[in-house]
Protein backbone atom coordinates (compact mmCIF):
# COMPACT_ATOMS: atom_id res chain seq x y z
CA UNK A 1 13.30 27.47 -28.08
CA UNK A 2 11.95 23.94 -26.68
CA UNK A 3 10.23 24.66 -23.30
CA UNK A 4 11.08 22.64 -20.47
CA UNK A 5 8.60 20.16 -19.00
CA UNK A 6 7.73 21.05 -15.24
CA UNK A 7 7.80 17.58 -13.37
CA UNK A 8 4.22 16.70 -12.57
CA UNK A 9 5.12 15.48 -9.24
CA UNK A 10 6.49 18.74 -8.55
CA UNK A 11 3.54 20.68 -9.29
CA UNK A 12 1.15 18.93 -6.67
CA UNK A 13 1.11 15.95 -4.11
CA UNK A 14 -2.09 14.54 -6.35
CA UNK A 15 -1.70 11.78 -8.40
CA UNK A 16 -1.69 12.73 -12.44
CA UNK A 17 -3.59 10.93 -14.56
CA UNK A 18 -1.91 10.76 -17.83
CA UNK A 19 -2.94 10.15 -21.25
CA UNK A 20 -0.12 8.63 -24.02
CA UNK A 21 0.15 11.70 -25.38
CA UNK A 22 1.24 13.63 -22.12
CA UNK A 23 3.34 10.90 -21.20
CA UNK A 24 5.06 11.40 -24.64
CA UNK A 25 6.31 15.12 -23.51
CA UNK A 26 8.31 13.92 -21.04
CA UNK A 27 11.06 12.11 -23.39
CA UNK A 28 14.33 13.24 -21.60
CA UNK A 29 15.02 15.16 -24.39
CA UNK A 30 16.04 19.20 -24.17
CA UNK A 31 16.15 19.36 -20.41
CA UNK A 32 12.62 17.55 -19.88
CA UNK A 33 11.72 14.89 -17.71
CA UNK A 34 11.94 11.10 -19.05
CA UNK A 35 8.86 9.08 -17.86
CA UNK A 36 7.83 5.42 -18.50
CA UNK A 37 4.98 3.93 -17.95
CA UNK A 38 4.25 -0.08 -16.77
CA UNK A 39 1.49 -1.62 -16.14
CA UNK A 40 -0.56 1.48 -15.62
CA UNK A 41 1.76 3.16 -13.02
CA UNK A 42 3.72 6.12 -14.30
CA UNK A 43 7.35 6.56 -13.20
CA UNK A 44 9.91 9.26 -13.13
CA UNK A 45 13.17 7.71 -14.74
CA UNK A 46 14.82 10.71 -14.99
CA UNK A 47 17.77 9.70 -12.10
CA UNK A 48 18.69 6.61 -13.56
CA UNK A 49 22.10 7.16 -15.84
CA UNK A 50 21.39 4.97 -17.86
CA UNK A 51 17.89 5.85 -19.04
CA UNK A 52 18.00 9.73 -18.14
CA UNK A 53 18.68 10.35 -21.64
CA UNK A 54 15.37 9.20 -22.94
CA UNK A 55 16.62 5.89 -24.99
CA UNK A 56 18.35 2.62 -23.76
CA UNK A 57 18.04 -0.77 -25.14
CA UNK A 58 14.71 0.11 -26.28
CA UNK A 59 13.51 1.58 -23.75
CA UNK A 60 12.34 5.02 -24.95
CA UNK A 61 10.86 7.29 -22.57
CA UNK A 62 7.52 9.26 -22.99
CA UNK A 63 6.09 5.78 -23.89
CA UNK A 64 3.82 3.12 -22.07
CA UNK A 65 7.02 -0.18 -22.10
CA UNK A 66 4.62 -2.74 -20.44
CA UNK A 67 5.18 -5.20 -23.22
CA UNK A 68 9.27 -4.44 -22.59
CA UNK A 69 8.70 -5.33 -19.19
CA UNK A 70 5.98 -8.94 -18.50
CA UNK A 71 7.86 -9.31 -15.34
CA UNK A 72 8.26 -7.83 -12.31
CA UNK A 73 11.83 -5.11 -12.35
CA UNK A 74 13.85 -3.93 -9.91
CA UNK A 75 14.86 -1.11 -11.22
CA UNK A 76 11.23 0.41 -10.78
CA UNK A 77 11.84 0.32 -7.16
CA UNK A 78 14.48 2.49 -6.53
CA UNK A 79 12.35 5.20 -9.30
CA UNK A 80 9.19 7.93 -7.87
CA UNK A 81 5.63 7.24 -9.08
CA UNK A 82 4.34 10.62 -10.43
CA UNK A 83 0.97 9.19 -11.50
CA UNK A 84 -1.24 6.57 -13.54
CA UNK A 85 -2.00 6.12 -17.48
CA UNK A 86 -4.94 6.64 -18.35
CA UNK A 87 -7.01 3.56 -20.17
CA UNK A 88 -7.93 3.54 -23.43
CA UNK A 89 -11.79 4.02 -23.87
């Protein structure tokens, strides 16, 4: 049985910090949360139809889609912030 991902903004009114690979959990797959990160900013997609399901026109959530994205979207503004990605080292 997959466990369901517990939204992070949920859990407290801090901002997360999130590395790739706890971004990647939250891939709108099995009931989970689908997240996207631009830019550094980490956003909950999860109420947008079109992306809810994890995958649209390659957008795939869990991932970091800066290099989808060089420009500024609207769509981003209507979505929550749940936190930041963390920077490589």
């Amino acid at each position: 049985m997959t466990e369901t991902i517990t939204s992070q903004a949920d859990k407290n009114s801090e901002e997360k910090l999130f590395t790739l690979d706890e971004l990647s959990k939250y891939n709108g797959e099995n009931g989970n949360y689908a997240y996207i990160a631009i830019k550094g900013i980490v956003y909950d997609i999860s109420n947008i139809a079109l992306l809810r399901s994890g995958k649209h026109h390659g957008v795939i959530s869990g991932n970091d889609v800066t290099k989808l994205f060089p420009h500024a979207i609207n769509i981003i503004k209507r979505v929550k912030v749940v936190g930041k990605l963390e920077e490589d080292k």
